[in-house]
C-alpha atoms as a PDB file:
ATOM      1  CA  UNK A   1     -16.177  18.191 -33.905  1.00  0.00           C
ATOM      2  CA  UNK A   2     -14.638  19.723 -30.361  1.00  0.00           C
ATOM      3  CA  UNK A   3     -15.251  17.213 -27.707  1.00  0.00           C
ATOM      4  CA  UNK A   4     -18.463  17.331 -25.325  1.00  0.00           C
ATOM      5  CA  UNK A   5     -17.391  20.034 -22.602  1.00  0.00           C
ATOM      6  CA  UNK A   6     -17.625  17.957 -19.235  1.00  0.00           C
ATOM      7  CA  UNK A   7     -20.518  18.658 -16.989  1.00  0.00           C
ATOM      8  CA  UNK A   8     -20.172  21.132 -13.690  1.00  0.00           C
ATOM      9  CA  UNK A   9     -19.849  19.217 -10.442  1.00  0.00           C
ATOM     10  CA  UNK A  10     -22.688  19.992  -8.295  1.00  0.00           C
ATOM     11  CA  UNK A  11     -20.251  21.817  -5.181  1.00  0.00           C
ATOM     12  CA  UNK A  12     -19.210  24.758  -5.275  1.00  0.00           C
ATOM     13  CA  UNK A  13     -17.753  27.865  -2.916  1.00  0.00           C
ATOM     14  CA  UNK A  14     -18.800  31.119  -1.974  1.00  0.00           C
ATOM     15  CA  UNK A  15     -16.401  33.755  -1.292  1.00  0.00           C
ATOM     16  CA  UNK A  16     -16.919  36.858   0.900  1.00  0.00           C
ATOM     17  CA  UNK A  17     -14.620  39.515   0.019  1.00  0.00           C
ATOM     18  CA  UNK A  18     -13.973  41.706   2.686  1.00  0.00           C
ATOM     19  CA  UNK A  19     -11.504  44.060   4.357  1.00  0.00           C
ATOM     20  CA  UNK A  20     -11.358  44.509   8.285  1.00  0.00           C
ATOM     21  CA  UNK A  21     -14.095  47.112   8.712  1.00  0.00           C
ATOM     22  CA  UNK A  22     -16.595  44.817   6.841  1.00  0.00           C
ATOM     23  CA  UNK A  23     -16.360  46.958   3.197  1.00  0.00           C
ATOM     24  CA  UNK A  24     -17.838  43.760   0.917  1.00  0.00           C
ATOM     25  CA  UNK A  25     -16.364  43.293  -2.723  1.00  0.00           C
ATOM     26  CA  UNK A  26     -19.341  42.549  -5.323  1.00  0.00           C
ATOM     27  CA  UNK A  27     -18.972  41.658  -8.861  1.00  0.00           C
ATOM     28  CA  UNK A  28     -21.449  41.746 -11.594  1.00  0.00           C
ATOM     29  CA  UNK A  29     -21.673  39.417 -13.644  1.00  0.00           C
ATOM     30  CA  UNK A  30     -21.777  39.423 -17.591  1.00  0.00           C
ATOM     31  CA  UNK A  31     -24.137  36.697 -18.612  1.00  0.00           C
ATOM     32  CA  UNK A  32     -26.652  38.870 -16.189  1.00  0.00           C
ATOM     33  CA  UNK A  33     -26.064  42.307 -16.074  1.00  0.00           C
ATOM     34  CA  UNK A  34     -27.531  43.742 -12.594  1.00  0.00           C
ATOM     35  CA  UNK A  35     -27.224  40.489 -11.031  1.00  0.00           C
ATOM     36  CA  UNK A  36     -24.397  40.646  -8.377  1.00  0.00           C
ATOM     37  CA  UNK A  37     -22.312  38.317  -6.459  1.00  0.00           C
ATOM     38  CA  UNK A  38     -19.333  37.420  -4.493  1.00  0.00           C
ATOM     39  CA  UNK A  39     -16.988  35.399  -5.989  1.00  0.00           C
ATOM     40  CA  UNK A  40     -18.338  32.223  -6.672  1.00  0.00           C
ATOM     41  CA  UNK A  41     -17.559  28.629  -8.680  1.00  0.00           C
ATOM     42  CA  UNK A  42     -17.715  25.205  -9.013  1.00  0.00           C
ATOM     43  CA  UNK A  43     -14.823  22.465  -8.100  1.00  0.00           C
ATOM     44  CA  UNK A  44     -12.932  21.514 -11.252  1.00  0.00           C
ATOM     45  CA  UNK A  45     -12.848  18.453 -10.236  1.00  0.00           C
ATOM     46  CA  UNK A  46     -13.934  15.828  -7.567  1.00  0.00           C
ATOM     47  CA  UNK A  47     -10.791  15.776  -5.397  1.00  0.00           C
ATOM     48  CA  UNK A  48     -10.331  19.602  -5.394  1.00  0.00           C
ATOM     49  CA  UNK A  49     -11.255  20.436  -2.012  1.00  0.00           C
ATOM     50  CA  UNK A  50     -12.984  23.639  -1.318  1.00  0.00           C
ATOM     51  CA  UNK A  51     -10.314  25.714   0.038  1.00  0.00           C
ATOM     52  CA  UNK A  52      -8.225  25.076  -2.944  1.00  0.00           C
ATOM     53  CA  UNK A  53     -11.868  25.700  -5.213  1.00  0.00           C
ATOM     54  CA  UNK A  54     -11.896  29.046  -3.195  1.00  0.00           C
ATOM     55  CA  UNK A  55      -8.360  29.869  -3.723  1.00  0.00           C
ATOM     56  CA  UNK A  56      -8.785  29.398  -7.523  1.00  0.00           C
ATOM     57  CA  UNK A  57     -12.020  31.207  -8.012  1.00  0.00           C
ATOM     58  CA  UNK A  58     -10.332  34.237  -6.101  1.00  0.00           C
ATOM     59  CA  UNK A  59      -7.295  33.906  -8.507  1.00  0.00           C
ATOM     60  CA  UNK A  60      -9.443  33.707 -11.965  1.00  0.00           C
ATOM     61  CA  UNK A  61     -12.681  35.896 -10.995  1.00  0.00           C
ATOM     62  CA  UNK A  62     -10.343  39.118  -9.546  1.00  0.00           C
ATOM     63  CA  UNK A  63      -6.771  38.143  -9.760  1.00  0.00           C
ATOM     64  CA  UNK A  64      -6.191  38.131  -6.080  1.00  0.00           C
ATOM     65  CA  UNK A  65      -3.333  35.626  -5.363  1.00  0.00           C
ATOM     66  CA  UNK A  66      -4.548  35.355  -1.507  1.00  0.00           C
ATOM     67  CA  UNK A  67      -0.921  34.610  -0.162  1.00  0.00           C
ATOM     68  CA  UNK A  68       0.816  37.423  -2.267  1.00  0.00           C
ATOM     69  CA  UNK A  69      -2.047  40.223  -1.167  1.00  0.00           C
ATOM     70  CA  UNK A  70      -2.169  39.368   2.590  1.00  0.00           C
ATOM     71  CA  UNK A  71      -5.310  37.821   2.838  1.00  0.00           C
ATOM     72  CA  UNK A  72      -6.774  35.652   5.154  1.00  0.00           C
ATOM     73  CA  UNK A  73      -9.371  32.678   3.684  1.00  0.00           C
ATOM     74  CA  UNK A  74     -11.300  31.459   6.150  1.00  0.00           C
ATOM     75  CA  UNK A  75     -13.483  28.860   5.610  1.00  0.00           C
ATOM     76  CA  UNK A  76     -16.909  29.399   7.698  1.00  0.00           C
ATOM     77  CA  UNK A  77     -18.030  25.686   7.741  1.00  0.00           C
ATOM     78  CA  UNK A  78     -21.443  26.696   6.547  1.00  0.00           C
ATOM     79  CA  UNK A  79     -22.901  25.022   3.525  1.00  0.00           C
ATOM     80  CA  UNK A  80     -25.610  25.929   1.454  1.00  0.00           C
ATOM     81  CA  UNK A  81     -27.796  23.511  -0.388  1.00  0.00           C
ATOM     82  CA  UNK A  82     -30.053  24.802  -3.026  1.00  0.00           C
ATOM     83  CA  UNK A  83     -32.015  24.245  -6.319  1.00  0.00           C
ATOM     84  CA  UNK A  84     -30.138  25.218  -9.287  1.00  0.00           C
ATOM     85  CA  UNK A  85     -31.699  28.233 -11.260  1.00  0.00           C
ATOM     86  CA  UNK A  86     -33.799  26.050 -14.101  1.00  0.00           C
ATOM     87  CA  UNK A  87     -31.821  28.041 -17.485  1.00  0.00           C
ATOM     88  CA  UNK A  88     -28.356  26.649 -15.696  1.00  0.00           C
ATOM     89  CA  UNK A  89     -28.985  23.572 -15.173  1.00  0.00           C
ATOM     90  CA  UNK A  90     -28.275  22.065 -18.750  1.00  0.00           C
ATOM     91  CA  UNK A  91     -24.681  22.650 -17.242  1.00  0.00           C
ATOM     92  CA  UNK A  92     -24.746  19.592 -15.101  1.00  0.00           C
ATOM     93  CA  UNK A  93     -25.799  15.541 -15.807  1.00  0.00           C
ATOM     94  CA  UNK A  94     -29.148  14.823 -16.650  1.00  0.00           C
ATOM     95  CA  UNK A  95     -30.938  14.808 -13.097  1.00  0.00           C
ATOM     96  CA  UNK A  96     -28.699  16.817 -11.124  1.00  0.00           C
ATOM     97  CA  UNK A  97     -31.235  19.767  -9.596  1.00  0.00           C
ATOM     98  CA  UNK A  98     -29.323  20.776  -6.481  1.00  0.00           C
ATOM     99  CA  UNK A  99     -25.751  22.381  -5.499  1.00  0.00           C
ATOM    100  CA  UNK A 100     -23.734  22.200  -2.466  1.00  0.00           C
ATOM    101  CA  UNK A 101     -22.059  25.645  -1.762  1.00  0.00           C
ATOM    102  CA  UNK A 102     -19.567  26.036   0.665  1.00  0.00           C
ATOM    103  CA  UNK A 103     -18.927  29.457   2.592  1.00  0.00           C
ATOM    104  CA  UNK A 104     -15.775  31.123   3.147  1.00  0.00           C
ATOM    105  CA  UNK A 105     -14.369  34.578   4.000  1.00  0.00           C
ATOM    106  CA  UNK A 106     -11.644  36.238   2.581  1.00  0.00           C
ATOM    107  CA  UNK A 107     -10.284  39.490   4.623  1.00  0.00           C
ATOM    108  CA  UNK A 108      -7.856  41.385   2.835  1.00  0.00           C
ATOM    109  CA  UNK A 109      -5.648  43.857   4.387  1.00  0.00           C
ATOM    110  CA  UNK A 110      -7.662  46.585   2.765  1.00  0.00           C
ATOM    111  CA  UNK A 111      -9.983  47.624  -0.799  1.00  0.00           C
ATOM    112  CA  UNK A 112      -7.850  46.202  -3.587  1.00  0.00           C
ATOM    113  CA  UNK A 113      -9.168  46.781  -7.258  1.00  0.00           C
ATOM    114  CA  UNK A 114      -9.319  43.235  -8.743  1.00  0.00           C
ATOM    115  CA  UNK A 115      -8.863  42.337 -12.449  1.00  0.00           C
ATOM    116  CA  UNK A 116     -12.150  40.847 -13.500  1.00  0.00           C
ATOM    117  CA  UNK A 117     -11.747  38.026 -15.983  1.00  0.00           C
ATOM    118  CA  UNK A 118     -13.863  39.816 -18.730  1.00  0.00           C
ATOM    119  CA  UNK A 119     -15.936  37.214 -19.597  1.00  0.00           C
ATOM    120  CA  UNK A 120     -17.396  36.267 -16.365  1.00  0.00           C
ATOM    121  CA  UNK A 121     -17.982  39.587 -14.757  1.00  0.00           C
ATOM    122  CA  UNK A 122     -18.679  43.874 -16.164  1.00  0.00           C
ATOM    123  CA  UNK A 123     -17.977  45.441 -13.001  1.00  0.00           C
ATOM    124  CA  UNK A 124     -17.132  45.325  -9.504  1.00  0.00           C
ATOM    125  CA  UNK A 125     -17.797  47.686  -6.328  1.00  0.00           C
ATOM    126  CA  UNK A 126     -16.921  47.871  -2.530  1.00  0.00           C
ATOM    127  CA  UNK A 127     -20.007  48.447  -0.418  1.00  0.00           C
ATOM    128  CA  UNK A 128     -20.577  48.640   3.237  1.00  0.00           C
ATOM    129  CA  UNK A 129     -21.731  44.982   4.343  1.00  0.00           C
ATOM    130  CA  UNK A 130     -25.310  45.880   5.086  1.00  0.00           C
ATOM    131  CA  UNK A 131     -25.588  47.108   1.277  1.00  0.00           C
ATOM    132  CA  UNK A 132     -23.926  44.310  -0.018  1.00  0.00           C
ATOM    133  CA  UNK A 133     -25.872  42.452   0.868  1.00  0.00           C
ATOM    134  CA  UNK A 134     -29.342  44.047  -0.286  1.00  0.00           C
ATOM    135  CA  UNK A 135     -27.386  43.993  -3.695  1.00  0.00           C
ATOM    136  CA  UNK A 136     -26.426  40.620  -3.922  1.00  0.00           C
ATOM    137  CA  UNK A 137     -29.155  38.486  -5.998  1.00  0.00           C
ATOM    138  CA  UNK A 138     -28.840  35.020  -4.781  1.00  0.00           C
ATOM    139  CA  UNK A 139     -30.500  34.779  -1.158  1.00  0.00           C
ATOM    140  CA  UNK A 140     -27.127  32.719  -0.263  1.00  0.00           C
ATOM    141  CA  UNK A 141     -25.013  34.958  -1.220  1.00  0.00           C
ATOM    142  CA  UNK A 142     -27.062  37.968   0.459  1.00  0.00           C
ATOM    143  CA  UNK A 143     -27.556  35.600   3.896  1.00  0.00           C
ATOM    144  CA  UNK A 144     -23.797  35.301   4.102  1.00  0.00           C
ATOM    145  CA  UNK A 145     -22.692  38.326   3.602  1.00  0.00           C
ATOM    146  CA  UNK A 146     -24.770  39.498   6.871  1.00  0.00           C
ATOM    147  CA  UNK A 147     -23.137  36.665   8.920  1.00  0.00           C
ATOM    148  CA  UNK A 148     -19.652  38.767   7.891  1.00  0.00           C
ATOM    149  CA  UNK A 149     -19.878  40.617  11.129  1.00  0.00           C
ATOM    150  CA  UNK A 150     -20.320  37.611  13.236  1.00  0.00           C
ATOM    151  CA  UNK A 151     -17.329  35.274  11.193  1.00  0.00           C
ATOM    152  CA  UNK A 152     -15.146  38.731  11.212  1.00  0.00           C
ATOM    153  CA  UNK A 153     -15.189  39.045  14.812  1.00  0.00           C
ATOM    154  CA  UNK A 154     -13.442  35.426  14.958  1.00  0.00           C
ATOM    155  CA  UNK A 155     -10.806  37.419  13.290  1.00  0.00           C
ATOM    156  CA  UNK A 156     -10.126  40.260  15.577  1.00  0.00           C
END
């Protein structure tokens, strides 16, 4: 019998994809087909910090190494707390109803096409932010993709 896979930790990052004149990357994702998202995913493990969960989420959901593609992470210090979805939750330990889900930005240098890990996600798109973010399922996700004006001005 294959051993118990470990439960999710309840923290996880969000990951705006984004080039300097605010075109948003979405990917959809293949347990839900319609439903999409910026990149997104829990810490592995307790002392991964959430740069380094953001880095790694990049790498595995579209193959971006962040250093080797001129990109600049940016962590937003925003945090969302929220319910998990009820057909997820069997994910985490018995009890655990809420995540923590830090938001960062990633500006790239311009539109890359990412390599989706096949599993995860079906497709991906750039969009202008403003549609982006009507696409986007998860409020969060939506709510910080129309703060990417304000965080990309930082940038400037």
């Amino acid at each position: 019998m294959p051993p118990a896979k470990p439960f999710k930790i309840p923290e996880s990052v969000l990951v705006v994809i984004h080039t300097p004149d605010l075109q948003v990357l979405l990917i959809e994702r293949a347990d839900h087909p319609g439903f999409w998202q910026s990149v997104t995913g829990s810490k592995d493990t307790p002392g991964e910090t959430p740069a380094e969960t953001a880095r790694r989420e990049v790498l595995e959901e579209t193959g971006f190494d962040i250093a080797a593609v001129g990109g600049e992470l940016r962590d937003w210090h925003l945090a969302n707390v929220y319910e998990i979805y009820p057909h997820w939750r069997h994910r985490y330990a018995p009890g655990v109803t809420r995540n923590t889900e830090h938001v960062f930005g990633l500006q790239l240098p311009e539109k890359l096409t990412p390599r989706l890990a096949p599993r995860e996600h079906l497709s991906w798109v750039w969009l202008p932010w403003h549609e982006a973010a009507d696409r986007c399922f998860s409020p969060s996700n939506a709510e910080a993709v129309l703060q990417l004006p304000r965080f990309s001005a930082a940038i400037l």
